[in-house]
Protein backbone atom coordinates (compact mmCIF):
# COMPACT_ATOMS: atom_id res chain seq x y z
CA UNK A 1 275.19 80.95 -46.78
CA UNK A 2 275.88 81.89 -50.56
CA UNK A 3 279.25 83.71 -51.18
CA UNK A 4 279.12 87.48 -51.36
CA UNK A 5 281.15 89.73 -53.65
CA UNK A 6 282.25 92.59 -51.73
CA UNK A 7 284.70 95.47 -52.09
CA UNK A 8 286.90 97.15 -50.05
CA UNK A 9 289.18 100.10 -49.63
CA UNK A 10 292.74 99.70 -49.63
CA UNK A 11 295.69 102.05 -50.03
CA UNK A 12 293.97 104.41 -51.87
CA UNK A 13 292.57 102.14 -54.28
CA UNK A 14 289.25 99.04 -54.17
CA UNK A 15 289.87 95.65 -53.59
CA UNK A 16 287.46 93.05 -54.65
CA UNK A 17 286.59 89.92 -52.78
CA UNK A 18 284.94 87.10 -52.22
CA UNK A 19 283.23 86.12 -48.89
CA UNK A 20 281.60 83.16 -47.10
CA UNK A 21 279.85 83.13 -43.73
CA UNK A 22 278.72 85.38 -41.54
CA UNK A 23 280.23 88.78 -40.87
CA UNK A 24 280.31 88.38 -37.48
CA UNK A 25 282.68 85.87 -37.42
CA UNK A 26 286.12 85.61 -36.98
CA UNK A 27 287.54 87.34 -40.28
CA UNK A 28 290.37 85.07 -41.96
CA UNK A 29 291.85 86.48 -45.25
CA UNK A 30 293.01 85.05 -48.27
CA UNK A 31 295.65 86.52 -50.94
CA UNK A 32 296.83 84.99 -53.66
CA UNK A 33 300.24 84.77 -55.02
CA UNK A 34 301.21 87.26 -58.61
CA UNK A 35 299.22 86.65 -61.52
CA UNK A 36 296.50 84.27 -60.02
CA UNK A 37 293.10 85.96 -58.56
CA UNK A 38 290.68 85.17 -55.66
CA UNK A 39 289.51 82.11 -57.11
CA UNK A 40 292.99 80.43 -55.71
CA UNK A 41 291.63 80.70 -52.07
CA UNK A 42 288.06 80.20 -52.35
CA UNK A 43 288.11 76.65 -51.58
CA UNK A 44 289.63 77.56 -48.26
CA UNK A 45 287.67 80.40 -47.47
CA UNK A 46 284.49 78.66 -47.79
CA UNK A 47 285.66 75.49 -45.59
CA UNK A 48 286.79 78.08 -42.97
CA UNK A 49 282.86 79.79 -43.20
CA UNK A 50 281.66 76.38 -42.19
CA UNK A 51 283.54 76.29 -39.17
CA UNK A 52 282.39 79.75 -38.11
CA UNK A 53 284.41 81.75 -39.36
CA UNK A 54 284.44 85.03 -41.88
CA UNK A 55 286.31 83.68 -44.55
CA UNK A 56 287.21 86.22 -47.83
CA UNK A 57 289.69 85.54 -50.45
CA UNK A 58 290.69 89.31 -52.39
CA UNK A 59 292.03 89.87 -55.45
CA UNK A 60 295.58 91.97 -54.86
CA UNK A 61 296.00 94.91 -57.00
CA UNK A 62 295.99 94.98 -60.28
CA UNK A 63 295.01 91.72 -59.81
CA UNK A 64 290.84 90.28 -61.35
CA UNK A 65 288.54 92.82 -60.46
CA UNK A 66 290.50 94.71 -58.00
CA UNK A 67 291.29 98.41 -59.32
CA UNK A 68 294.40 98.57 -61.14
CA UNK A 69 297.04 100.92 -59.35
CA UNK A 70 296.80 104.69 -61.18
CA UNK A 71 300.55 105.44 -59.64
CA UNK A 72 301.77 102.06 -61.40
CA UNK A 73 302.84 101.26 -57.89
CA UNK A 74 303.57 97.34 -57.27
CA UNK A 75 306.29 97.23 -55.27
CA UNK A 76 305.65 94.85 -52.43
CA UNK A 77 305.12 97.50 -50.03
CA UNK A 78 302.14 98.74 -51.61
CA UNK A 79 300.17 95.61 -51.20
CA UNK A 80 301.55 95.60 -47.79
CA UNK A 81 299.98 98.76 -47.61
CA UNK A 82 296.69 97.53 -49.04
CA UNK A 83 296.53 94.67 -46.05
CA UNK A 84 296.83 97.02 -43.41
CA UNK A 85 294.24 99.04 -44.55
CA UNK A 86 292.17 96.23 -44.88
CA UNK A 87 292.72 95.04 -41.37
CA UNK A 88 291.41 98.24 -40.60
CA UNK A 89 287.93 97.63 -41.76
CA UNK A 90 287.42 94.83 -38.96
CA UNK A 91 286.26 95.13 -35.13
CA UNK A 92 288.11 92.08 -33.88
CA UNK A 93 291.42 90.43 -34.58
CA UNK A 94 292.52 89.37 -38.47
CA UNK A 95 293.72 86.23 -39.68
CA UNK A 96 295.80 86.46 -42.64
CA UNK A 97 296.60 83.87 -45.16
CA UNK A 98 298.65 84.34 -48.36
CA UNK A 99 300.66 82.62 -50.70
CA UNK A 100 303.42 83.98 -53.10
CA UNK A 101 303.20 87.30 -53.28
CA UNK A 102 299.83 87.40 -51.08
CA UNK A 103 301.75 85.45 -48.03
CA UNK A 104 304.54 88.54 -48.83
CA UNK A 105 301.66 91.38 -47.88
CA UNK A 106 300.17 89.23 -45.58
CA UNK A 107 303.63 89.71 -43.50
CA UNK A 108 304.88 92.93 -43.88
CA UNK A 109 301.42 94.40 -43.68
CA UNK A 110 300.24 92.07 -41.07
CA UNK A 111 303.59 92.74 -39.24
CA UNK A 112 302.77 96.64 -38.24
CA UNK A 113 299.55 95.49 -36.47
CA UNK A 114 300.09 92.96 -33.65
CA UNK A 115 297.48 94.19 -31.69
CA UNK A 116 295.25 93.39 -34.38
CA UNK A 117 296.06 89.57 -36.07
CA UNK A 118 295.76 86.77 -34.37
CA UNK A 119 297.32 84.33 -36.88
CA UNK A 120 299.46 84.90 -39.75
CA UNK A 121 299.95 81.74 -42.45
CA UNK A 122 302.39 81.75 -44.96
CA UNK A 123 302.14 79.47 -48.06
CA UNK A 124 306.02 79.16 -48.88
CA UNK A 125 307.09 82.19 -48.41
CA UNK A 126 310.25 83.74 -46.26
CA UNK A 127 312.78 86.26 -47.08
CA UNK A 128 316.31 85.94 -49.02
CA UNK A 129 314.36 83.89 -51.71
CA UNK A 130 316.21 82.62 -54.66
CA UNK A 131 316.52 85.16 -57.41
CA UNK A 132 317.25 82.44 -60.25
CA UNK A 133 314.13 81.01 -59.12
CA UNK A 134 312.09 83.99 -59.87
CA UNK A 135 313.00 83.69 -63.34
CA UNK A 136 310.29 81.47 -64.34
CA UNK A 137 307.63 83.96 -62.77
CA UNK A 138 309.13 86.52 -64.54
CA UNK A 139 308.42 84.82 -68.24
CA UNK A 140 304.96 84.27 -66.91
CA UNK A 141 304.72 87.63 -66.96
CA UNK A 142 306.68 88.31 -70.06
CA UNK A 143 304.01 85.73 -71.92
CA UNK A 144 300.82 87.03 -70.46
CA UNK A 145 301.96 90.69 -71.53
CA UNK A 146 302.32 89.51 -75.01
CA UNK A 147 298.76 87.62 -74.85
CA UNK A 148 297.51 84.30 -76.40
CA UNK A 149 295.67 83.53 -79.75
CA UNK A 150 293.85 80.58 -78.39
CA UNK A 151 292.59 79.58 -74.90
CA UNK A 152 294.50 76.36 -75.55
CA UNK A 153 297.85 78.19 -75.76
CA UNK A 154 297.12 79.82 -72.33
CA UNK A 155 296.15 76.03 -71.07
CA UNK A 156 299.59 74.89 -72.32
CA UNK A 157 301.69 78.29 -71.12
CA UNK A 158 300.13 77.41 -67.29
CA UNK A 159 300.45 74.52 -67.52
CA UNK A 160 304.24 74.67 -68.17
CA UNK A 161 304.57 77.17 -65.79
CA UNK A 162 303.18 75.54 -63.02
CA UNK A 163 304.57 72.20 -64.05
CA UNK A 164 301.68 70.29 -63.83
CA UNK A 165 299.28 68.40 -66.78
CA UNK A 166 297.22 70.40 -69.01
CA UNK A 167 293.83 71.00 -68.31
CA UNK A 168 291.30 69.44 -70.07
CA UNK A 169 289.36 72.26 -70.70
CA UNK A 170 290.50 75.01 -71.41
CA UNK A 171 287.34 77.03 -72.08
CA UNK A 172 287.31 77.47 -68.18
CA UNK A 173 289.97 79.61 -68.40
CA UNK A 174 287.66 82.29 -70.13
CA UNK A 175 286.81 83.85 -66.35
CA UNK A 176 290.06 84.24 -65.60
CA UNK A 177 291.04 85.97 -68.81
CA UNK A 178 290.22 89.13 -70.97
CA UNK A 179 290.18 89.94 -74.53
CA UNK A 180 292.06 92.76 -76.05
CA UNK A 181 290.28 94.71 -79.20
CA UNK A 182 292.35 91.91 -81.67
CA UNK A 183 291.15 89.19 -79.81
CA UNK A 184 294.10 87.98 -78.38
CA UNK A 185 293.74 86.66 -74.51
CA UNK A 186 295.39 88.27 -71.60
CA UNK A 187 295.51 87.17 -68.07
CA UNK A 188 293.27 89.31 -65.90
CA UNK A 189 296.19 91.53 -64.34
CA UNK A 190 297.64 94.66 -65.35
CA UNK A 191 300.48 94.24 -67.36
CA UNK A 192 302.41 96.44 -65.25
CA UNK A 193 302.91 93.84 -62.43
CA UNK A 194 305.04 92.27 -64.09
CA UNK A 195 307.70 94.35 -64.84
CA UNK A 196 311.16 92.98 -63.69
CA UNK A 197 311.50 96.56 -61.35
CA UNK A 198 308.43 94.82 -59.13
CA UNK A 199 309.41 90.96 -59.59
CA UNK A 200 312.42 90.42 -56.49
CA UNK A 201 314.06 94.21 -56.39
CA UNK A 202 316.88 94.33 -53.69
CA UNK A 203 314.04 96.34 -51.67
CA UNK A 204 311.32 93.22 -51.60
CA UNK A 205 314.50 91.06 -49.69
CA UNK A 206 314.65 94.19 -47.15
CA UNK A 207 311.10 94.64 -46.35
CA UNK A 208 310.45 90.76 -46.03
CA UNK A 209 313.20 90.91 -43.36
CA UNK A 210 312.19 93.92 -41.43
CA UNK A 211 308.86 92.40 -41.12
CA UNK A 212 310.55 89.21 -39.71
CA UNK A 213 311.87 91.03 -37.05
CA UNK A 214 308.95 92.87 -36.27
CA UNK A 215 306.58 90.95 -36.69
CA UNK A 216 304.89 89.91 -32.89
CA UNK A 217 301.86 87.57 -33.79
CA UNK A 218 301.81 83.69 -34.22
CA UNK A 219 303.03 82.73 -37.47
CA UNK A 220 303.22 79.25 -39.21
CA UNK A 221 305.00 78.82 -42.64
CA UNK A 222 303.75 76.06 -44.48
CA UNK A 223 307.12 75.34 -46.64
CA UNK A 224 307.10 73.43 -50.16
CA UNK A 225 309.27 70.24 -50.24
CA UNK A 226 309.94 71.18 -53.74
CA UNK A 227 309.85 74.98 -53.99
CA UNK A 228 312.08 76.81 -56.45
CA UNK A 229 312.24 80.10 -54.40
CA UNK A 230 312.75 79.39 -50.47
CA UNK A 231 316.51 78.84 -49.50
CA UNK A 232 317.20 76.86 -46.19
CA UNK A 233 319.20 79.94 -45.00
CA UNK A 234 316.11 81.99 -45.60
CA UNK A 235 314.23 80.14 -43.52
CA UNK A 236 316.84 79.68 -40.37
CA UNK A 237 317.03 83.68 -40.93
CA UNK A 238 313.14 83.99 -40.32
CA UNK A 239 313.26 81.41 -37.56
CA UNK A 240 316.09 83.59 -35.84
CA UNK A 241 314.06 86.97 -36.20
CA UNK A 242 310.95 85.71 -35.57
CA UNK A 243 311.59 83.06 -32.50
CA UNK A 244 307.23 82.21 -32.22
CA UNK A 245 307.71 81.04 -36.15
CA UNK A 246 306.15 77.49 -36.88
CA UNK A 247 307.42 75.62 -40.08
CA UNK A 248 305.44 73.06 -41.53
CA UNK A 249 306.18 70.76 -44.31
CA UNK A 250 304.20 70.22 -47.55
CA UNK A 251 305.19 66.77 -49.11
CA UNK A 252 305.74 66.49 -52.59
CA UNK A 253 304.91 70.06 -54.05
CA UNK A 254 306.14 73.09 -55.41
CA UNK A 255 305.50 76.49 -54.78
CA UNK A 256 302.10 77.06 -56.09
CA UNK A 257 300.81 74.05 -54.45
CA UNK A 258 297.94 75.94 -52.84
CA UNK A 259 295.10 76.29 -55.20
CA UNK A 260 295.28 72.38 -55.97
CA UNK A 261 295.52 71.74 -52.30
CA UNK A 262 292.38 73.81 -50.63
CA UNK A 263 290.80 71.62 -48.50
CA UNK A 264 294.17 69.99 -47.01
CA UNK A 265 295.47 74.14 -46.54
CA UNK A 266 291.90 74.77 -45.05
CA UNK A 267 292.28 71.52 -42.47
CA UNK A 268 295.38 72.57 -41.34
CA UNK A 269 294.60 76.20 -41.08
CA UNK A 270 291.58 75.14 -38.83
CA UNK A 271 294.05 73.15 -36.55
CA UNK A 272 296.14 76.12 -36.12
CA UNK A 273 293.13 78.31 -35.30
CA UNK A 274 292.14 75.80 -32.70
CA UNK A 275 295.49 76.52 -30.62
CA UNK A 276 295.65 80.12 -31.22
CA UNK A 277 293.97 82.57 -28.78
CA UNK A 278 291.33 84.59 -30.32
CA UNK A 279 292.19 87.53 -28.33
CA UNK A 280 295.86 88.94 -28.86
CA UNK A 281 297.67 90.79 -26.01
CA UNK A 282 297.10 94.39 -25.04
C-alpha cells in the first residue's frame, strides 16, 4: 500500500502526517524530536505497516507542513495537548512513539489516557534532563532562525550539530527547507520554536515528571549510550514513578540516533508489540 498524506486535528490547530497500511490496523504513532519533521519516522512507520499495523509519522507543530501555532504556544504542554487530541481520532488503543521532543508529548499526552494506549516508546527521553546539554539544541535554533546562503552551509551546520559526517548531497536537503524572499534557506519550522522560553523552562522538568507518575500504560525507554541530555538520576527517578518502565540500551549513539537507525527502532518496536496486550484494562 502507497503512503498517504493525511491531516489531522489537534489542539486547535492541523497536523500533517504521513501513513502506511491499512486504517484498520493497529494505529502506532510517530513524533519526531524539535526541528526535524515526519520524514525522521517514516522508515519505521512503514516497517510497522508491513506487519499489520497503522503506522503514521506527524509533523509536531510548527513543525513541516503542520500549521504553525497562531497563539505562539510551544511549550511542551501544547504538543502534549496535540497527542491527546490525536488519540482521540482512533476507535482502538494508540501506540505512541517519539523521540526528543516527540517522545516528551508522546508521555505527558499519552499519560492522561491509559484507557486508550497500549504502548508508549520513548527514544531517549526522561525527565530532569541536563540543561547544559540543551545548549547545543538551542544554537540549532539560533542558526536556523538566522537562515543559510547555501544548501551546503545547512549540510555542514547539521552535520555539526548532530555530530555525524556531512552529507554528500546536500541538494536533498531542499524538501526539508524553505526559502525566504532573499533567498536565504530556513529549516521548515517556525522560528518561534526555538525561543529559549520553550527550549527546557523549569515547567517542561515538572510536566515530564507528573506524567511519570501518572502515567499507567507499558512504557519502554530506549536510552542513548552516549546522550548529552538524560542524567542517570533522571532515569532512576522515572523508574521509581513509573514501576512498569522498561529501559533499553542503544550502543554507541547519541541522542538523535533515531532517524539513522529506523529499521533496528522498527525491529525492536515490533518485539515489544508482540508482548504487549492489544487490549488495555477497563
Amino acid at each position: 500500500m502507497s503512503p498517504e498524506s493525511i491531516r489531522l486535528t489537534g489542539d486547535g490547530l492541523e497536523l500533517a502526517g504521513t501513513a502506511y497500511g491499512d486504517p484498520a490496523g493497529p494505529p502506532v504513532l510517530f513524533f519526531h524530536g524539535g526541528g526535524q519533521s515526519r520524514n525522521a519516522w517514516l522508515g519505521s512507520a512503514k516497517r510497522v505497516s508491513e506487519r499489520g499495523y497503522y503506522g503514521i509519522s506527524f509533523d509536531l507543530r510548527g513543525h513541516g507542513d503542520s500549521d504553525w501555532a497562531k497563539d505562539g504556544d510551544y511549550l511542551l504542554d501544547a504538543f502534549g495537548r496535540d497527542v491527546e487530541q490525536l488519540i482521540s481520532h482512533f476507535h482502538q488503543p494508540v501506540t505512541l512513539v517519539g523521540a526528543s521532543r516527540g517522545g516528551q508529548a508522546a508521555l505527558v499526552g499519552g499519560s492522561r489516557h491509559p484507557d486508550r494506549v497500549r504502548l508508549i516508546m520513548l527514544a531517549d527521553v526522561a525527565p530532569m534532563m541536563r540543561d547544559d546539554g540543551v545548549d547545543g539544541i538551542r544554537e540549532f535554533f539560533a542558526e536556523g532562525e538566522a537562515g543559510f546562503s547555501t544548501l551546503d552551509e545547512a549540510a555542514e551546520s547539521l552535520a555539526h550539530h548532530l555530530n555525524q559526517p556531512r552529507m554528500d548531497d546536500s541538494s536533498r536537503l531542499a524538501r526539508a527547507m524553505r526559502q525566504d524572499d532573499t533567498g536565504r534557506w530556513h529549516w521548515r519550522w517556525d522560528p518561534a520554536t526555538g525561543k529559549r522560553e520553550f527550549l527546557h523552562p523549569p515547567s517542561e522538568d515538572q510536566a515530564l515528571l507528573a506524567a511519570a507518575t501518572r502515567v499507567k500504560s507499558p512504557i519502554v525507554l530506549v536510552r542513548a549510550e552516549l546522550s548529552h541530555l538524560l542524567t542517570d538520576e533522571g532515569v532512576a527517578r522515572f523508574q521509581q514513578l513509573a514501576p512498569q518502565l522498561e529501559v533499553i540500551t542503544a550502543k554507541g549513539v547519541g541522542h538523535m540516533f533515531t532517524a539513522d537507525r529506523n529499521d533496528a527502532f522498527a525491529a525492536q518496536l515490533l518485539e515489544c508489540l508482540k508482548r504487549t496486550p492489544a487490549t488495555v484494562p477497563a
